[in-house]
C-alpha atoms as a PDB file:
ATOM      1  CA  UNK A   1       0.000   0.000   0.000  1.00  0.00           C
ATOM      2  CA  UNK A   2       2.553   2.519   0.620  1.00  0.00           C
ATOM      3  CA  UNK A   3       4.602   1.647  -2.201  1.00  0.00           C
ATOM      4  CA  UNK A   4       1.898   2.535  -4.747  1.00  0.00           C
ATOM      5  CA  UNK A   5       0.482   5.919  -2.382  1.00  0.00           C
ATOM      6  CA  UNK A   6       4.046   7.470  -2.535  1.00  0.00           C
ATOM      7  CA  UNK A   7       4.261   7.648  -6.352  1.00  0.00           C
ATOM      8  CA  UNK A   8       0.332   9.050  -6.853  1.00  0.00           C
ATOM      9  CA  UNK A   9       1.440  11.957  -4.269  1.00  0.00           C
ATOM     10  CA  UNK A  10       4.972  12.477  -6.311  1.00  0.00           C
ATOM     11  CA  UNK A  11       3.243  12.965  -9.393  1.00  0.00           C
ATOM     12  CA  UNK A  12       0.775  15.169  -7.407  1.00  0.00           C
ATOM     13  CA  UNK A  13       3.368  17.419  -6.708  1.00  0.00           C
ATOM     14  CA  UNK A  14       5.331  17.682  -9.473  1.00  0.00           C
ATOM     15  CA  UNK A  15       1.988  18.353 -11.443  1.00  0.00           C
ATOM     16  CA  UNK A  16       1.679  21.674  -8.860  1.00  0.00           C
ATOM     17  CA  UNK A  17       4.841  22.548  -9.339  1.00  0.00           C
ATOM     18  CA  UNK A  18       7.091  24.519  -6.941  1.00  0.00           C
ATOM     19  CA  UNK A  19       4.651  24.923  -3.410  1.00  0.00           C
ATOM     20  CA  UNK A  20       1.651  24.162  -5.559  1.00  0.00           C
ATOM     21  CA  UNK A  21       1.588  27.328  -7.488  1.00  0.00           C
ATOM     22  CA  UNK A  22       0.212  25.455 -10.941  1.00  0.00           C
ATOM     23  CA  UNK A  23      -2.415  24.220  -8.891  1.00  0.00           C
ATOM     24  CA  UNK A  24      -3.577  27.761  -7.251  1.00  0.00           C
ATOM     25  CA  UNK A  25      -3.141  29.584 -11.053  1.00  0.00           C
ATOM     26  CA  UNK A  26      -5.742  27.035 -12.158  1.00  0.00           C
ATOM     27  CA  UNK A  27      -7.885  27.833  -9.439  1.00  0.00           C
ATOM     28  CA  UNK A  28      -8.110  31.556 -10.065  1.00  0.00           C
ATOM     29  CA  UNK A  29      -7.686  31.081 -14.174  1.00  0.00           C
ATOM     30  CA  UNK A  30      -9.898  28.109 -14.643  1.00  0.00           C
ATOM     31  CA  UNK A  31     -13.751  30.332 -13.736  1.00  0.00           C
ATOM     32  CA  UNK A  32     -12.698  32.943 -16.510  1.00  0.00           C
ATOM     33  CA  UNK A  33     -11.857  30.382 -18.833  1.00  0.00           C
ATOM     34  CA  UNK A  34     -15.229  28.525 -17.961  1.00  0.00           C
ATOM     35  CA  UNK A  35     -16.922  32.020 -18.361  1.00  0.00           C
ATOM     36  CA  UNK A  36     -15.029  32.650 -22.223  1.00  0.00           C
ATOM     37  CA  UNK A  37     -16.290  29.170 -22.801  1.00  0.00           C
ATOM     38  CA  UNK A  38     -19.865  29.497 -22.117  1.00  0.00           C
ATOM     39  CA  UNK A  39     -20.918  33.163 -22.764  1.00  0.00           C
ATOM     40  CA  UNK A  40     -18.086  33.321 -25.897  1.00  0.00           C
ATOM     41  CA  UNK A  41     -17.028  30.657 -27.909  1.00  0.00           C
ATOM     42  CA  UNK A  42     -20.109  28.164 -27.301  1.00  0.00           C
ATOM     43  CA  UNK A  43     -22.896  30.922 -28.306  1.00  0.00           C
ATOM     44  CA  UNK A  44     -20.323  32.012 -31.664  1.00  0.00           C
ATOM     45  CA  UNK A  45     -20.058  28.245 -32.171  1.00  0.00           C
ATOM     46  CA  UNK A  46     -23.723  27.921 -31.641  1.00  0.00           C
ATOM     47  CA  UNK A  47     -24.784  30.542 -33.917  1.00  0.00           C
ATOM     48  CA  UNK A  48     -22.477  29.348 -36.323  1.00  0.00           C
ATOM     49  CA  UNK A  49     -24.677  26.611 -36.509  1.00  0.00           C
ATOM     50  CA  UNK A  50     -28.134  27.953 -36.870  1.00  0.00           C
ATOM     51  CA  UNK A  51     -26.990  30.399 -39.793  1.00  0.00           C
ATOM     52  CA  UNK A  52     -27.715  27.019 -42.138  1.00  0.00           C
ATOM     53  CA  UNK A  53     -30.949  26.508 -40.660  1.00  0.00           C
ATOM     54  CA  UNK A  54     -34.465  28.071 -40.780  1.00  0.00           C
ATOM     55  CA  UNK A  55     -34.614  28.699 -36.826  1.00  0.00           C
ATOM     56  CA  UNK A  56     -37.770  30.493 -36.267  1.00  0.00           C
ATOM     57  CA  UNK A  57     -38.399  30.897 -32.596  1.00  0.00           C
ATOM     58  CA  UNK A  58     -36.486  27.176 -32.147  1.00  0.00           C
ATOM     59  CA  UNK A  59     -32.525  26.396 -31.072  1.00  0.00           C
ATOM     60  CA  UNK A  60     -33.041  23.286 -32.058  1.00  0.00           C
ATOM     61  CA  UNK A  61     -33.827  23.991 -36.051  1.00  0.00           C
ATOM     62  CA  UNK A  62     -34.498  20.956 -38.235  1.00  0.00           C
ATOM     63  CA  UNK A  63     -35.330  22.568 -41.930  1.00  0.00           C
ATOM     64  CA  UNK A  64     -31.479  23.238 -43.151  1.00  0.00           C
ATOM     65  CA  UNK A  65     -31.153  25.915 -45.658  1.00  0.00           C
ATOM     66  CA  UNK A  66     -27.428  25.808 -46.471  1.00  0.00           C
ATOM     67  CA  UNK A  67     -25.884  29.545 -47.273  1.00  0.00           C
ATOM     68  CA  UNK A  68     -29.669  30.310 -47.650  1.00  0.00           C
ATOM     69  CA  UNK A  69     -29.681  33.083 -44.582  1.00  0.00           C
ATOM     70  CA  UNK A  70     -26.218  34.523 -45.735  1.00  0.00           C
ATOM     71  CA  UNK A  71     -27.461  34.883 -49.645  1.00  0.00           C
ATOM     72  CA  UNK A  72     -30.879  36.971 -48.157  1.00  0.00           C
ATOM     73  CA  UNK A  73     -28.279  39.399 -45.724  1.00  0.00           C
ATOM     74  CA  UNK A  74     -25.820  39.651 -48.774  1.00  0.00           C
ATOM     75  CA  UNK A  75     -28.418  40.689 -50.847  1.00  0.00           C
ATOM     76  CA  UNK A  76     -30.388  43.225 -48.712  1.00  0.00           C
ATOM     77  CA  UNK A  77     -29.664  46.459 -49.304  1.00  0.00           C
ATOM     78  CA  UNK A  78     -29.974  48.476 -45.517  1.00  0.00           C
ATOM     79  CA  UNK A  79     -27.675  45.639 -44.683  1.00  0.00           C
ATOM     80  CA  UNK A  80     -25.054  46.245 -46.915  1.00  0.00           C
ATOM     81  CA  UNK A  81     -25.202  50.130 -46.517  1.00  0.00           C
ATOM     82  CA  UNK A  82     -25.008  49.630 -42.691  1.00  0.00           C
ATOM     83  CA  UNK A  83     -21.759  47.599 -42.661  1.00  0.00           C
ATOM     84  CA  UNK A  84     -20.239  50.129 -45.703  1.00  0.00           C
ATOM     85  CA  UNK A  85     -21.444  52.844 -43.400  1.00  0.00           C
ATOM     86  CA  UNK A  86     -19.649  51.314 -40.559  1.00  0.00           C
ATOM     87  CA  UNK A  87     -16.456  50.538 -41.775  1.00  0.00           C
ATOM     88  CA  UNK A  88     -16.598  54.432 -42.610  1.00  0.00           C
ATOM     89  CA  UNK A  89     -17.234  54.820 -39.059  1.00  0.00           C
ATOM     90  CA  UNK A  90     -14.817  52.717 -37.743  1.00  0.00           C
ATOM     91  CA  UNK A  91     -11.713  54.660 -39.817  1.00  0.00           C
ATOM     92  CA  UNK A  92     -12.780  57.705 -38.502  1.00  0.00           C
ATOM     93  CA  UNK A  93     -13.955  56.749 -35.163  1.00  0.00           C
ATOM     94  CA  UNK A  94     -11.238  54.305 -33.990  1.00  0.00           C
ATOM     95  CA  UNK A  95      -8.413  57.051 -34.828  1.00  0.00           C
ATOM     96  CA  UNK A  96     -10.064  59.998 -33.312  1.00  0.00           C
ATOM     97  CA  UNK A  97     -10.462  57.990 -29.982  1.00  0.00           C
ATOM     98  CA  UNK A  98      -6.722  56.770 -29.971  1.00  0.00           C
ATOM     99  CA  UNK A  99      -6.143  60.083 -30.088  1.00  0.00           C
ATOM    100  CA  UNK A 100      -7.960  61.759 -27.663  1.00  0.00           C
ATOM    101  CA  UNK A 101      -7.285  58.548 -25.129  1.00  0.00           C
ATOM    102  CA  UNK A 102      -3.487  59.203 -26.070  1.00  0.00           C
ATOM    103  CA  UNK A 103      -3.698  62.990 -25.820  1.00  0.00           C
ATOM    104  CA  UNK A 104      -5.492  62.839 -22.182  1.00  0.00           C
ATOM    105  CA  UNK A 105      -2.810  60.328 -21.022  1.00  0.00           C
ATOM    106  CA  UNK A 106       0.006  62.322 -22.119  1.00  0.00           C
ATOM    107  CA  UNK A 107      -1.494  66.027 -20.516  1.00  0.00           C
ATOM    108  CA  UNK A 108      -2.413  63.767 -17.324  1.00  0.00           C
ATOM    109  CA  UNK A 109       1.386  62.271 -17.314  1.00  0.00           C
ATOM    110  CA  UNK A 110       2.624  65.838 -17.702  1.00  0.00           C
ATOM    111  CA  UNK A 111       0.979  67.537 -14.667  1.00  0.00           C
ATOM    112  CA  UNK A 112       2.671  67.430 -11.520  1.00  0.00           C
ATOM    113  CA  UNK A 113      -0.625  68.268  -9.269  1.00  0.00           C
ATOM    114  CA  UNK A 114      -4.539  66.987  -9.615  1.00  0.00           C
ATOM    115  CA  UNK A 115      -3.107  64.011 -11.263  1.00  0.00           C
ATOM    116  CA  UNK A 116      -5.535  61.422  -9.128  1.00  0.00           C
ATOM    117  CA  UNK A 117      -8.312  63.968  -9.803  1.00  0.00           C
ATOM    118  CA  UNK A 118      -8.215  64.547 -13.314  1.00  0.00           C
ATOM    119  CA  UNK A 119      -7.846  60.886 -13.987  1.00  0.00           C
ATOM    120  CA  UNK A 120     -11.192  59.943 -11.888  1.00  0.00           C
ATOM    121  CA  UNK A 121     -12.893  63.145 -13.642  1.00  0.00           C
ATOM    122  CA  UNK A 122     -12.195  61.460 -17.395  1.00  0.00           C
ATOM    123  CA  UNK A 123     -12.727  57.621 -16.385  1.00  0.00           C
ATOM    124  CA  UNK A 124     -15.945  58.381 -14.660  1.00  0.00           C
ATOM    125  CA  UNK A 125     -17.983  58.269 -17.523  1.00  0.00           C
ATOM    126  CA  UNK A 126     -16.843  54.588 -18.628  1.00  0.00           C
ATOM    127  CA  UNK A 127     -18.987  53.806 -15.505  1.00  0.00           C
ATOM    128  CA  UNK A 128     -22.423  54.958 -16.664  1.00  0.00           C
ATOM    129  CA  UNK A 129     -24.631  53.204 -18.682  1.00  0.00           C
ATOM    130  CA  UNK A 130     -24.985  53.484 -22.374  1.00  0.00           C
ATOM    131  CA  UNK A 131     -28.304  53.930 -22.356  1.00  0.00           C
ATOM    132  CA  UNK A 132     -28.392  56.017 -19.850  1.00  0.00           C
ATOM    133  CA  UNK A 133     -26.290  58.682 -21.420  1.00  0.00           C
ATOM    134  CA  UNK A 134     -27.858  58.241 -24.760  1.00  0.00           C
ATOM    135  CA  UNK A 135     -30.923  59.043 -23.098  1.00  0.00           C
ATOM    136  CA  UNK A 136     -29.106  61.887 -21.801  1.00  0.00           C
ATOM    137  CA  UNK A 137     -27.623  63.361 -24.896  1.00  0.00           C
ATOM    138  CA  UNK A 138     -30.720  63.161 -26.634  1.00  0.00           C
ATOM    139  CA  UNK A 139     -33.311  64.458 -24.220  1.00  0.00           C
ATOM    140  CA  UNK A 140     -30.936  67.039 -22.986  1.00  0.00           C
ATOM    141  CA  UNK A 141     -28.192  68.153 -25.131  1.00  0.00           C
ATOM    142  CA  UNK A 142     -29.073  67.610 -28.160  1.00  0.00           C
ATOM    143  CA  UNK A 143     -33.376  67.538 -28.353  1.00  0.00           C
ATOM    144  CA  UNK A 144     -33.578  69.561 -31.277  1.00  0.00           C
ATOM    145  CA  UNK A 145     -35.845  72.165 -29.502  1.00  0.00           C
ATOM    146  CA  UNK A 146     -34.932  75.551 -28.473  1.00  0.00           C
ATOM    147  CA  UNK A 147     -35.000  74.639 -24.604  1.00  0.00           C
ATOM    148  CA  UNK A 148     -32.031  71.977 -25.404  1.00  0.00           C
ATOM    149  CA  UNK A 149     -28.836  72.855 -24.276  1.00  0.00           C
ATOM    150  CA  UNK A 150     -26.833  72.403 -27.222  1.00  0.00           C
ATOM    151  CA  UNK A 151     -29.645  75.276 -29.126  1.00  0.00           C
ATOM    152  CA  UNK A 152     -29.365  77.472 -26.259  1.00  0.00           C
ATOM    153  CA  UNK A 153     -25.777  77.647 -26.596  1.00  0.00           C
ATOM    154  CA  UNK A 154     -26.135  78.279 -30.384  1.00  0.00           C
ATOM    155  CA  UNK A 155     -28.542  81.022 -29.656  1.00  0.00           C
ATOM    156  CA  UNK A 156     -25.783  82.842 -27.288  1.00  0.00           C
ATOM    157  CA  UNK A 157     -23.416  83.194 -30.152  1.00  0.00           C
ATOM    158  CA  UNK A 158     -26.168  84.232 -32.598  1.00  0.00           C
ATOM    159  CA  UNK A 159     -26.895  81.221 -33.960  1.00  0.00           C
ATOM    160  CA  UNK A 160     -29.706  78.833 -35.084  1.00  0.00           C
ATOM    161  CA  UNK A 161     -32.069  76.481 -33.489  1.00  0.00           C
ATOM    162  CA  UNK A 162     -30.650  72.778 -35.111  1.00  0.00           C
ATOM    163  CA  UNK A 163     -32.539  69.938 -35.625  1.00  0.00           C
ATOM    164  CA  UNK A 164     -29.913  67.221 -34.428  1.00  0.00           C
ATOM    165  CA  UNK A 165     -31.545  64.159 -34.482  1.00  0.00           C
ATOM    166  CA  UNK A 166     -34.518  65.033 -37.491  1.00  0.00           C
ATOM    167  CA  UNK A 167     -32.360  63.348 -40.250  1.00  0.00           C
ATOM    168  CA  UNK A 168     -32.578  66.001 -42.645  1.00  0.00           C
ATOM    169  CA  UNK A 169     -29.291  66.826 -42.262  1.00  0.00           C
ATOM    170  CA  UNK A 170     -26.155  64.987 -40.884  1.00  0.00           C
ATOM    171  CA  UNK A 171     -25.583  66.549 -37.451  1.00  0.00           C
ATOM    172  CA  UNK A 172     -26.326  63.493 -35.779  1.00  0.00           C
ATOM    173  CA  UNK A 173     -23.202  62.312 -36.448  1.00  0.00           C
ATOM    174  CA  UNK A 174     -21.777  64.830 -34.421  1.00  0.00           C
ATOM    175  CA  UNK A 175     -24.205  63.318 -31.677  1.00  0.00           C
ATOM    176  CA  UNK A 176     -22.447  59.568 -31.805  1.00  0.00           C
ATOM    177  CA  UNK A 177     -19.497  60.748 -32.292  1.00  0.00           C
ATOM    178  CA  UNK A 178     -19.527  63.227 -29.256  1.00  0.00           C
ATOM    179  CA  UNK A 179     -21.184  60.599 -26.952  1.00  0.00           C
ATOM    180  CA  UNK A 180     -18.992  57.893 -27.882  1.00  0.00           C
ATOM    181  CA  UNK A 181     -15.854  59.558 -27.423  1.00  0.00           C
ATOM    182  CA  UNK A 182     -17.313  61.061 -23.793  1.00  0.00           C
ATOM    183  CA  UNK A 183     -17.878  57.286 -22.513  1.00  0.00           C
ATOM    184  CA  UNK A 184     -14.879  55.595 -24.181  1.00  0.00           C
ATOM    185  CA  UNK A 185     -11.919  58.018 -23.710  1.00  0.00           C
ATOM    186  CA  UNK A 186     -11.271  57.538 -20.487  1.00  0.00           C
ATOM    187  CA  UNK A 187     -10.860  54.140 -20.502  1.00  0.00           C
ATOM    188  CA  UNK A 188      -8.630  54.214 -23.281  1.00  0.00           C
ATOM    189  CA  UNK A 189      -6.711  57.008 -21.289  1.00  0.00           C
ATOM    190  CA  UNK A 190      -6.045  54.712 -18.264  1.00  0.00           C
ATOM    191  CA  UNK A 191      -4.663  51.841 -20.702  1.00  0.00           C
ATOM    192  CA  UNK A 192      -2.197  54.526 -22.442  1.00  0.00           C
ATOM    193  CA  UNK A 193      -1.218  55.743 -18.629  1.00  0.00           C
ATOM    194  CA  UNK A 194      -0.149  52.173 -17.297  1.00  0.00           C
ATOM    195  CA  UNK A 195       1.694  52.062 -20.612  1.00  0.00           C
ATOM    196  CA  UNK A 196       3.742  55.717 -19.536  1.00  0.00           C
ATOM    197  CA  UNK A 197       4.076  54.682 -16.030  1.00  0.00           C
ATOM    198  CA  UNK A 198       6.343  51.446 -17.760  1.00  0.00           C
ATOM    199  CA  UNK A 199       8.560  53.464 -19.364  1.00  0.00           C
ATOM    200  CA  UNK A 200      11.703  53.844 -17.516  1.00  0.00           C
ATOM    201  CA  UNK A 201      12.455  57.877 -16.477  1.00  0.00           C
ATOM    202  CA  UNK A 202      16.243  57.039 -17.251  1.00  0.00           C
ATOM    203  CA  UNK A 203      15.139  56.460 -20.938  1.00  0.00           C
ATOM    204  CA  UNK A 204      14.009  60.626 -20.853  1.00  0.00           C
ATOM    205  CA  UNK A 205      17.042  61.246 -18.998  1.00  0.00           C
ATOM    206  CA  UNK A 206      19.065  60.135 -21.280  1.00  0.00           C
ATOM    207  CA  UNK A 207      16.864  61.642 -24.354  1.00  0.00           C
ATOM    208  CA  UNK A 208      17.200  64.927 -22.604  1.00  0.00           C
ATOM    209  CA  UNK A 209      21.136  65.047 -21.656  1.00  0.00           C
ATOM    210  CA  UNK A 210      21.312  64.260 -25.842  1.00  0.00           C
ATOM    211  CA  UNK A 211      18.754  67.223 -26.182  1.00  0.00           C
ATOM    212  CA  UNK A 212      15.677  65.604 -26.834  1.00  0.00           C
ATOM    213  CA  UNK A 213      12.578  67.365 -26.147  1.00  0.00           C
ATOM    214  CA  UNK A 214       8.878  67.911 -26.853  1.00  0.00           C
ATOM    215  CA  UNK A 215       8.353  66.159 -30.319  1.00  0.00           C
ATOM    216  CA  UNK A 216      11.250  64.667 -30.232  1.00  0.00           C
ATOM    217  CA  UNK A 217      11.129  62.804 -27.186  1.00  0.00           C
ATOM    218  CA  UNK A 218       7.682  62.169 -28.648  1.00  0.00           C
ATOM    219  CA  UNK A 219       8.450  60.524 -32.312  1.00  0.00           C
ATOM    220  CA  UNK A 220      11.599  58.497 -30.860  1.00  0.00           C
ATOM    221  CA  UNK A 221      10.608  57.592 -26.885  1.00  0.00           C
ATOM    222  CA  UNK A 222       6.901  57.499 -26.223  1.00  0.00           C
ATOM    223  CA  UNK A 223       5.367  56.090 -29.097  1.00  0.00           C
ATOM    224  CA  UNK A 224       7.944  53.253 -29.478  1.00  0.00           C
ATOM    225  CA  UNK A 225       7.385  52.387 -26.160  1.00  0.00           C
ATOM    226  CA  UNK A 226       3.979  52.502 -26.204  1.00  0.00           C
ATOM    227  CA  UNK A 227       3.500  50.556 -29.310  1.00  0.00           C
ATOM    228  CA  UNK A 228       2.212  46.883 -27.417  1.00  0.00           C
ATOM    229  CA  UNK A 229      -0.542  49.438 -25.465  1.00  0.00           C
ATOM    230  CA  UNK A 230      -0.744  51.217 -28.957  1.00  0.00           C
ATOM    231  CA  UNK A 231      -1.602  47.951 -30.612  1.00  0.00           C
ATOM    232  CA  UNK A 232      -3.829  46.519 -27.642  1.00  0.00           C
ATOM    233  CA  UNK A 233      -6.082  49.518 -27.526  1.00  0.00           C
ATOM    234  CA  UNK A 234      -6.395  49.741 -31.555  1.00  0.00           C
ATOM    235  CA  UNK A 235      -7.793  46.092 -31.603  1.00  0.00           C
ATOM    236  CA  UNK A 236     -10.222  47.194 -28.680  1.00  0.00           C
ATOM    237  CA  UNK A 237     -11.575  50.262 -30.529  1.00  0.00           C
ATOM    238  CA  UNK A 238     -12.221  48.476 -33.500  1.00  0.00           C
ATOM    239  CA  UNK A 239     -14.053  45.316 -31.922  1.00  0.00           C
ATOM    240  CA  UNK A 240     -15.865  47.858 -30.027  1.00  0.00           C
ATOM    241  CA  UNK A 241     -17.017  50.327 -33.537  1.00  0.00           C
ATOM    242  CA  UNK A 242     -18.582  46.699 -35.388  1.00  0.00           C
ATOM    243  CA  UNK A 243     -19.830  46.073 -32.024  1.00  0.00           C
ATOM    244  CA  UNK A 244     -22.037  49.613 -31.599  1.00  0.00           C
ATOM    245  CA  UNK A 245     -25.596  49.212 -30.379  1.00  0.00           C
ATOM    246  CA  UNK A 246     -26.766  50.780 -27.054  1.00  0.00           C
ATOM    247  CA  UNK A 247     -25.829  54.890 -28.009  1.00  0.00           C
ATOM    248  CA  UNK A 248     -27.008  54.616 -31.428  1.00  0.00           C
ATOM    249  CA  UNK A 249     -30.188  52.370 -30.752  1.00  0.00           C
ATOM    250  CA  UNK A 250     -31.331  54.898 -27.794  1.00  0.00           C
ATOM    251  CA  UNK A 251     -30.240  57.600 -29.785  1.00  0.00           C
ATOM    252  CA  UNK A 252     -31.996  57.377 -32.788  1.00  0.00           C
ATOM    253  CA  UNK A 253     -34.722  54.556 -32.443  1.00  0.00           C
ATOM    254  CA  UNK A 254     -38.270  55.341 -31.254  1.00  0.00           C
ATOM    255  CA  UNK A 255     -41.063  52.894 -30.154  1.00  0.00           C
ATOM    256  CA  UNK A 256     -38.811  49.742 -31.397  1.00  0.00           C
ATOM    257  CA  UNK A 257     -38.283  51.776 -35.179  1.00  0.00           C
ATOM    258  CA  UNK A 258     -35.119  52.992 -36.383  1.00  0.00           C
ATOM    259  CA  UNK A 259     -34.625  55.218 -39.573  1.00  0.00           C
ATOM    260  CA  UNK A 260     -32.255  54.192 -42.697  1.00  0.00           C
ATOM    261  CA  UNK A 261     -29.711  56.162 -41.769  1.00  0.00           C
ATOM    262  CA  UNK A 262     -26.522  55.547 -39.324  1.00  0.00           C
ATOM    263  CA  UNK A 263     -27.710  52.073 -38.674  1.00  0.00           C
ATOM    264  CA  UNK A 264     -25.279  50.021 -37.029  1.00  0.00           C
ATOM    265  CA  UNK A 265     -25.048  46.244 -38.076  1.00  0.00           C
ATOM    266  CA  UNK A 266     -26.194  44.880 -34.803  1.00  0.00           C
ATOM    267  CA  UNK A 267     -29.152  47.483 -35.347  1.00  0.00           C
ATOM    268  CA  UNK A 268     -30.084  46.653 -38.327  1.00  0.00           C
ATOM    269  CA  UNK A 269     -29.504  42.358 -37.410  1.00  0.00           C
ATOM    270  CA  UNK A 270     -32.012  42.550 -34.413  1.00  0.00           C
ATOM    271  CA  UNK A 271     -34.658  44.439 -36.245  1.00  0.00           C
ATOM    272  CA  UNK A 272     -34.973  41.838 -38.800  1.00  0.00           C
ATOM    273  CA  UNK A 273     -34.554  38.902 -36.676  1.00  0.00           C
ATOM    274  CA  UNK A 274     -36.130  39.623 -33.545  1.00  0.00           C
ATOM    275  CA  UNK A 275     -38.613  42.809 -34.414  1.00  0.00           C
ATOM    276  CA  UNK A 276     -40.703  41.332 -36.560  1.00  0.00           C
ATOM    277  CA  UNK A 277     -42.427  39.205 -33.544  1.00  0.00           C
ATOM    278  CA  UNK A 278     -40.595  36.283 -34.173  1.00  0.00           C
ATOM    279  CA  UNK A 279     -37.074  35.232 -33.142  1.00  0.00           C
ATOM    280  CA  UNK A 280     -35.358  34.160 -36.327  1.00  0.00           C
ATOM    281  CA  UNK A 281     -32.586  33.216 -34.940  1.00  0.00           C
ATOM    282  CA  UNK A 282     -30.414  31.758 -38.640  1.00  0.00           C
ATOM    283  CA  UNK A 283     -30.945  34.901 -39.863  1.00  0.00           C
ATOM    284  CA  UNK A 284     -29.329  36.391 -36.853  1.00  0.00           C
ATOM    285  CA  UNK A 285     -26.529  33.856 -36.702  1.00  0.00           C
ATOM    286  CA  UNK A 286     -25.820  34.476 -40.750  1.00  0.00           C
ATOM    287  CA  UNK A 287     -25.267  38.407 -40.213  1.00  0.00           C
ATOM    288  CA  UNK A 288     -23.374  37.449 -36.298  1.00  0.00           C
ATOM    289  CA  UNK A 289     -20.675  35.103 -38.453  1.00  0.00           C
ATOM    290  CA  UNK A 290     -20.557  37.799 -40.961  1.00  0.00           C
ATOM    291  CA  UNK A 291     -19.977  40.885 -38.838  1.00  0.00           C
ATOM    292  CA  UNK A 292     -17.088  38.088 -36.805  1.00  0.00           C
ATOM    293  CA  UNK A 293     -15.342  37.801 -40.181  1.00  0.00           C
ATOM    294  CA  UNK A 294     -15.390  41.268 -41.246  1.00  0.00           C
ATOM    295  CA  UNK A 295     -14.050  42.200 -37.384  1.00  0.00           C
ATOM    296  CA  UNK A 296     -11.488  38.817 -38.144  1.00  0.00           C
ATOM    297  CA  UNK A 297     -10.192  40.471 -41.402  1.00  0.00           C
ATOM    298  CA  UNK A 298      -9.754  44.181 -40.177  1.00  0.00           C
ATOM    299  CA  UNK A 299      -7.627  42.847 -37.282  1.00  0.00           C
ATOM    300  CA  UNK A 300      -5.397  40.728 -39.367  1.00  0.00           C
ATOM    301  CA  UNK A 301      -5.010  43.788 -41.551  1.00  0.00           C
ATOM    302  CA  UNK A 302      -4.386  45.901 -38.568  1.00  0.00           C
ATOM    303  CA  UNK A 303      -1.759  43.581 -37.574  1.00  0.00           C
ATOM    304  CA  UNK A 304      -0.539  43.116 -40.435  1.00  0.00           C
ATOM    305  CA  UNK A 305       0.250  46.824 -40.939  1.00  0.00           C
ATOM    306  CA  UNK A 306       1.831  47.742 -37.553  1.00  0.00           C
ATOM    307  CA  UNK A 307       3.436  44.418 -37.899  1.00  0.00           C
ATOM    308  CA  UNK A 308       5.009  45.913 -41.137  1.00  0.00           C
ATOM    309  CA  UNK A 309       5.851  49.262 -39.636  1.00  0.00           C
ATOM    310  CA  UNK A 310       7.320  47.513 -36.644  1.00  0.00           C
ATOM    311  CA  UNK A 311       9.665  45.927 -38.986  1.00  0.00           C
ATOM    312  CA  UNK A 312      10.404  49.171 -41.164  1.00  0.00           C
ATOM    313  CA  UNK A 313      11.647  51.208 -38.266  1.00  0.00           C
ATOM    314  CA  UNK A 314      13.836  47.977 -37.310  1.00  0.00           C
ATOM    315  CA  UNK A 315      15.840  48.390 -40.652  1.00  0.00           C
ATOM    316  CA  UNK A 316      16.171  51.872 -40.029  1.00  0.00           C
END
């Protein structure tokens, strides 16, 4: 008996590793893993599956239709605007919030008081709900009548009452735009910070006694540095812009209707699948594997281009 109990508790042991650390990195790795699993991978898997069936208010479809769902997306017209319109959106929304997140890290990195302060002031709106400040912007800021606050301001410097949100002309763009960039930057901000607070001091130092400064320091210190947070962040923003619901559905929508313009993919995908008083759920897996791939290929190419650049400035 205690031949054969001393090898089990050997390997036992050497499968934990030095004081059992493999075994306590499981433990706290193992329920996030679990969670990826079942809220991630299963339901993209899952869908994956339906999109070749006719599943009308059923996850258990029968009546396969082969590409049948993608053909009917492919072919509808608000669809293909929405995800032309969006990969317009994404070039000049995922730029303009590296940006900003980069700019508000650097002034916030610069200041030698108010540092804590300033920080909680521009992550505090990554804490409130979408909804909630779409609701906000749109009953508030930007109502359209002369009682809003974004008309009363336009009054005070002689201008016009503005229809923002009307559609018969494009300023509700400047909506989205302004409400995604005031719940997103901050996060974004505190991502480029831990990034700063990496970089050694000695490195600027240095860069200084050579007299380095201000762009300089910039161009050949910061940004090099920065370039795994740089990368990390890009992916982020660009998951996130294919990924826009909430602030444009609260925006916009009314009494489960949304106009033809500005309509996200997700938008447009739940309308047709789930606002018609049924749940088809293929036709909703179809445009789900469809917006994945699209979301699939700009990353590749996004890697594939800082991947490129990383190894231009190498030869340099």
């Amino acid at each position: 008996m205690g031949s054969t109990a001393q090898p089990r508790t050997s390997l036992v042991r050497r499968l934990g590793g030095h004081q059992g650390r493999n075994w306590w990195f499981l433990a706290f790795i193992a329920p996030f893993v679990v969670g990826l699993a079942l809220f991630v991978y299963i339901p993209i898997i899952w869908s994956a599956y339906l999109s070749f069936f006719d599943a009308r208010n059923t996850v258990t479809p029968t009546k396969f239709v082969g590409l049948g769902n993608y053909r009917y997306l492919l072919g509808d017209k608000l669809f293909r605007d929405s995800i032309v319109t969006f990969i317009g959106f994404s070039a000049f929304i995922v730029p303009l919030t590296f940006a900003c997140s980069l700019a508000l890290a650097l002034l916030l990195d610069g200041i030698k008081t108010g540092q804590a302060f300033f920080r909680s002031v521009f992550f505090i709106p990554t804490a409130v709900s979408y909804v909630i400040a779409a609701m906000i912007w749109r009953l508030a800021f930007f109502s359209g009548t002369r009682f809003g606050l974004a008309n009363s301001m336009l009054r005070q410097v002689g201008g016009e009452n503005v229809n923002w949100l009307g559609g018969t002309n494009s300023w509700y763009w400047l909506v989205l735009v302004s409400l995604r960039l005031w719940l997103q930057a901050g996060f974004y901000m505190i991502l480029f910070i831990a990034g700063l607070n990496k970089i050694p001091r000695e490195t600027y130092e240095a860069a200084a006694i050579d007299g380095a400064s201000g762009w300089r320091l910039l161009r050949h210190i910061t940004l090099p540095q920065l370039r795994a947070t740089s990368v990390a962040v890009l992916m982020l923003l660009l998951i996130g812009a294919f990924q826009a619901f909430d602030e444009f559905f609260n925006v916009l929508g009314s009494m489960g209707s949304y106009p033809p313009y500005a309509r996200p993919p997700l938008v447009h995908l739940y309308l047709i699948s789930l606002g018609g008083g049924q749940q088809d759920l293929g036709l909703g897996g179809a445009g789900t594997m469809i917006i994945t791939a699209l979301i699939v290929f700009f990353g590749l190419l996004q890697n594939w281009l800082v991947t490129r650049s990383e190894r231009k400035e190498g030869n340099r």
